[in-house]
Protein backbone atom coordinates (compact mmCIF):
# COMPACT_ATOMS: atom_id res chain seq x y z
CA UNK A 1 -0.70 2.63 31.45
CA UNK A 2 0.30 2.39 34.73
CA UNK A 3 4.80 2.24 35.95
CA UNK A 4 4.19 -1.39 36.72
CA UNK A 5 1.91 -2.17 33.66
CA UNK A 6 4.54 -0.84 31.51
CA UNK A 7 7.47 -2.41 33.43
CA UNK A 8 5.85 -5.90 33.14
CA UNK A 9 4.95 -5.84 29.43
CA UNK A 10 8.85 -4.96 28.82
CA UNK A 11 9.05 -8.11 31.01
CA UNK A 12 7.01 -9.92 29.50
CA UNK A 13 8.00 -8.82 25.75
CA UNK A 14 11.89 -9.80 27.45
CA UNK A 15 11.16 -12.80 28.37
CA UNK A 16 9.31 -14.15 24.65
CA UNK A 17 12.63 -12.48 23.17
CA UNK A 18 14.73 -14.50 24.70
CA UNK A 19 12.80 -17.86 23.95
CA UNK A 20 12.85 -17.08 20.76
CA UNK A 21 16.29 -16.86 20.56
CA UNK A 22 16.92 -19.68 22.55
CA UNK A 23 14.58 -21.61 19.63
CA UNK A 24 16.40 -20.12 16.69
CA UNK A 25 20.10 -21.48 18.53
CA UNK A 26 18.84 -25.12 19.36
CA UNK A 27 17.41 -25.12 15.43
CA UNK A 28 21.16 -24.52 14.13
CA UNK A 29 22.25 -27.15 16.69
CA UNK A 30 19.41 -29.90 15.58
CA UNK A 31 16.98 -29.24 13.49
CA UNK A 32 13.59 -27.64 14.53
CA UNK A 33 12.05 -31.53 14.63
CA UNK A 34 14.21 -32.73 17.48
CA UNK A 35 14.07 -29.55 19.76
CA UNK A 36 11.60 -29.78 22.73
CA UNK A 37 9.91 -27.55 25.08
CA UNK A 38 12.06 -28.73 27.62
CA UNK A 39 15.41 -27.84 25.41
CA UNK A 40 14.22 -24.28 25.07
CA UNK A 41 13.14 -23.28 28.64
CA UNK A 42 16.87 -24.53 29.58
CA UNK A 43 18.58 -23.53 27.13
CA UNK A 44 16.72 -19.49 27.90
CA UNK A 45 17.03 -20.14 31.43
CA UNK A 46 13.84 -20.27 32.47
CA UNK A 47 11.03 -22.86 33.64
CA UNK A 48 8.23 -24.66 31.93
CA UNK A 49 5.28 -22.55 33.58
CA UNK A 50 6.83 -19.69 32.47
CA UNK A 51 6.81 -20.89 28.92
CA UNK A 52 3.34 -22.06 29.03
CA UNK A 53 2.45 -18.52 30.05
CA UNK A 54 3.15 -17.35 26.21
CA UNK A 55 2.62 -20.50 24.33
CA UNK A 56 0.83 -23.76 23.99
CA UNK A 57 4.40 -25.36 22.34
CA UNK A 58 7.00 -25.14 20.24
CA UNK A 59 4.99 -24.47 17.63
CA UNK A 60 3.02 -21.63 18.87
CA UNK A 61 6.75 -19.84 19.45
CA UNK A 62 7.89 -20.78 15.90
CA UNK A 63 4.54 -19.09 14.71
CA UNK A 64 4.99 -15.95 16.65
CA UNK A 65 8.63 -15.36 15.65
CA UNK A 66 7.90 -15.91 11.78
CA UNK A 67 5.00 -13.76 11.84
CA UNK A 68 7.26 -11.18 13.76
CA UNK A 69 10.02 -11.70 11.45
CA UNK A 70 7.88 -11.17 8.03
CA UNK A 71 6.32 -8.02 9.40
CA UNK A 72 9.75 -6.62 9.67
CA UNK A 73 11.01 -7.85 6.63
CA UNK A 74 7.54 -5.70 5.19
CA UNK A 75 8.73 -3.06 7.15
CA UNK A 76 11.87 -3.02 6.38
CA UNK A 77 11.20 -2.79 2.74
CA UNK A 78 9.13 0.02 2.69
CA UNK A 79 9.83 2.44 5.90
CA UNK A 80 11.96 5.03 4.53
CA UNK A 81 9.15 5.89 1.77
CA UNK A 82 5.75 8.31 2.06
CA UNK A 83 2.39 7.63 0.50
CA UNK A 84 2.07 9.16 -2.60
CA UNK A 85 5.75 10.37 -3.53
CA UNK A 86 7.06 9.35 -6.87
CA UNK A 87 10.22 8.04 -6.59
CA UNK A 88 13.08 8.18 -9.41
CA UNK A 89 14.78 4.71 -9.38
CA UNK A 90 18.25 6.54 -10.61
CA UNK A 91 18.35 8.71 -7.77
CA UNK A 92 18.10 5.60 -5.43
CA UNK A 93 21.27 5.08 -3.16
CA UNK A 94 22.38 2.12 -0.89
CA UNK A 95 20.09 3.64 1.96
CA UNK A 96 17.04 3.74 0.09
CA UNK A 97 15.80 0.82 2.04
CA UNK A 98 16.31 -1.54 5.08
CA UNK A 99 16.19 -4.51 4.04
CA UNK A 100 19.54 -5.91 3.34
CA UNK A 101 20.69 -4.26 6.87
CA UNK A 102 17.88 -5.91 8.74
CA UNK A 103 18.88 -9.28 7.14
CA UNK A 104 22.59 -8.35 7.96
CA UNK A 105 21.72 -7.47 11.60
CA UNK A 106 19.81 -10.50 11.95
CA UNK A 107 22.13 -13.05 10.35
CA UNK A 108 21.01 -15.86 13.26
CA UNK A 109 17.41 -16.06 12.10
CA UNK A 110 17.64 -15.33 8.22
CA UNK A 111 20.44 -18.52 8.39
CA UNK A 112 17.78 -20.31 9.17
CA UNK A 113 17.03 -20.48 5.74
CA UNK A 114 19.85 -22.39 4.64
CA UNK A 115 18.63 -25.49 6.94
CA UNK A 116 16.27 -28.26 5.25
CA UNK A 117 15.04 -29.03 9.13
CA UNK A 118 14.18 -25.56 9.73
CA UNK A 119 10.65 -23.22 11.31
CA UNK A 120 7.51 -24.77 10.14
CA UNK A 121 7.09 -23.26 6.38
CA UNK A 122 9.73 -20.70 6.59
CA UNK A 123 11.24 -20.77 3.09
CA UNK A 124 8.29 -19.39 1.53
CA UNK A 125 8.18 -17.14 3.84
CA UNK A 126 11.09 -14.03 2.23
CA UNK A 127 9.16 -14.44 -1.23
CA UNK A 128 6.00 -14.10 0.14
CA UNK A 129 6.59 -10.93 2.11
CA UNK A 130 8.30 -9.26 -0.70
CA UNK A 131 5.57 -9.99 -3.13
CA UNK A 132 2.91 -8.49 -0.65
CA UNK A 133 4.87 -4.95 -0.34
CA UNK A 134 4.91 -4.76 -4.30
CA UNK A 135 1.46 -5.72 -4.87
CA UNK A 136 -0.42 -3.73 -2.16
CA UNK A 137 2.11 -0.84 -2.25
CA UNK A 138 3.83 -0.64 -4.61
CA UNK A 139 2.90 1.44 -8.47
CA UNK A 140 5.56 1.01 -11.04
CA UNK A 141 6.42 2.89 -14.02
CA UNK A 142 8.27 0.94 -16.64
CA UNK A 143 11.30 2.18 -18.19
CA UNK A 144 9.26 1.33 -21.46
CA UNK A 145 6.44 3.44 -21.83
CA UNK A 146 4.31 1.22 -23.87
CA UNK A 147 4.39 -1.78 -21.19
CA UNK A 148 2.65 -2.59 -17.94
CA UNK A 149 4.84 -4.12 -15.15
CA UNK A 150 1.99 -4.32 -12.41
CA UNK A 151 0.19 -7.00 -13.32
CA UNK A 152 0.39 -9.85 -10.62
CA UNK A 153 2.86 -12.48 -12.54
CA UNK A 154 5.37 -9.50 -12.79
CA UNK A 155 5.48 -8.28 -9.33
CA UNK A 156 5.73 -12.05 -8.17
CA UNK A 157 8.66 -13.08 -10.59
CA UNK A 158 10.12 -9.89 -9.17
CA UNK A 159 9.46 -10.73 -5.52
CA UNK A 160 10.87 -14.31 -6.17
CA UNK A 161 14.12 -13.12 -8.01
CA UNK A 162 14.76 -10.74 -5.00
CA UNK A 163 14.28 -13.51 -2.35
CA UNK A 164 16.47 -15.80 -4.82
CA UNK A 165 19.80 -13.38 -4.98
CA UNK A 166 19.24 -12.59 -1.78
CA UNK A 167 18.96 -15.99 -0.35
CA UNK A 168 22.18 -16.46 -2.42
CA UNK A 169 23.94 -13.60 -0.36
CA UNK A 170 23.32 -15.64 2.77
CA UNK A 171 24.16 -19.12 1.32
CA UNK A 172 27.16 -17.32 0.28
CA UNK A 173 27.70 -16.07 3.80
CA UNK A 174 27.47 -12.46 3.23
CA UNK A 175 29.95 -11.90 1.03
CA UNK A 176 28.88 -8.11 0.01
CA UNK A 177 28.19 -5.67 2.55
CA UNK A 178 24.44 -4.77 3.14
CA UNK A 179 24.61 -1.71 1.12
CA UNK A 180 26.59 -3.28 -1.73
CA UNK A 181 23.55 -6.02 -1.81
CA UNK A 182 20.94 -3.36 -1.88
CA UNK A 183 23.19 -1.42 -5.36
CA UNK A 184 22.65 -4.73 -6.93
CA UNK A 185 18.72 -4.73 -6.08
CA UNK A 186 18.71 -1.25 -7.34
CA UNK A 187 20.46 -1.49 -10.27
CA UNK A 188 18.30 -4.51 -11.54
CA UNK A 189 15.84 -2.62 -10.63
CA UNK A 190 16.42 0.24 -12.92
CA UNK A 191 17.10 -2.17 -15.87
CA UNK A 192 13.15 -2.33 -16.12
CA UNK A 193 11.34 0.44 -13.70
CA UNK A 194 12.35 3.84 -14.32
CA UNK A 195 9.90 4.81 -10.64
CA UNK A 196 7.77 3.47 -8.27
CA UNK A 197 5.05 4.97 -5.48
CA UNK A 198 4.02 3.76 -2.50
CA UNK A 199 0.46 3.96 -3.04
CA UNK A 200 -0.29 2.79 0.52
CA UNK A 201 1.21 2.14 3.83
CA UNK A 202 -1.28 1.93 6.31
CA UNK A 203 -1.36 -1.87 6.68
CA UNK A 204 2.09 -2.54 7.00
């Protein structure tokens, strides 16, 4: 890659940030349904042809920054763990994982949750990630010996309880620090899993 290659794909990657946010502002002001194309490229400061250089419409940016978003919200479940290393659910501390910080950091976009006139299918969206780290990567080891916990229902009541309390946390407007929200995960989660092991990360 070429100086200028490089410098215009920070450009360019610049440029989709900042409609993006400009989208996730104007959806807290009205409600994804009544925000246009024109509304965004003023509101980011920029013009129409440069918008249509990224995206058909609105729609097209509300699909790239949920898919973004639920990548990282994979990611952030899962990135401070190797392939194939047991891990004692006990010995897990409030920086075991990501997740509640990157919700934390981002407070703009997850809040977006709390609105009824909000992205395009977005509220299944914190479930659904959640469920697909546990069932493609994670192995658990119940705290009873004689009982499975991977099966599918398991891992998605689990995945749905997560997103529920901490869904609530936002609602609630943060109310607990990030890593006092991820001791609570924990510590539910060693009620019924005394491990777990990443049995893959490769397509994360």
């Amino acid at each position: 890659m070429t100086f200028h290659q490089g410098r215009t794909s920070k450009q360019s990657e610049r440029t989709k940030t900042n409609f993006k946010q400009a989208l996730i502002q104007l959806i807290h002001e009205h409600g994804f349904s009544h925000v246009s194309v024109t509304d965004i490229v003023k509101r980011a400061d920029y013009n129409r042809t440069t918008f249509y250089l990224y995206y058909q419409d609105k729609f097209c940016l509300a699909d790239e920054l949920k898919t973004e978003m639920y990548n990282k919200i994979k990611e952030s479940s899962m990135n401070k763990y190797k392939e194939g290393v047991s891990i004692i659910t006990v010995s897990m501390n409030a920086t075991s994982f990501e997740l509640t910080h990157f919700i934390y950091a981002n407070q703009p976009f997850f809040n977006l949750y709390l609105l009824e006139d909000t992205l395009p299918g977005l509220h299944r969206d914190l479930p659904q990630a959640i469920y697909e780290v546990l069932s493609e990567h994670f192995q658990l080891v119940s705290v009873n010996p004689n009982r499975d916990i991977n099966y599918d229902a398991h891992k998605l009541y689990m995945a749905h309880g997560t997103a529920g309390l901490l869904l609530d946390w936002i609602e609630k407007g943060y109310p607990f620090s990030p890593d006092s929200m991820s001791k609570r995960l924990i510590h539910i989660l060693d009620s019924f899993a005394k491990a777990f092991m990443i049995t893959s990360v490769h397509s994360i």
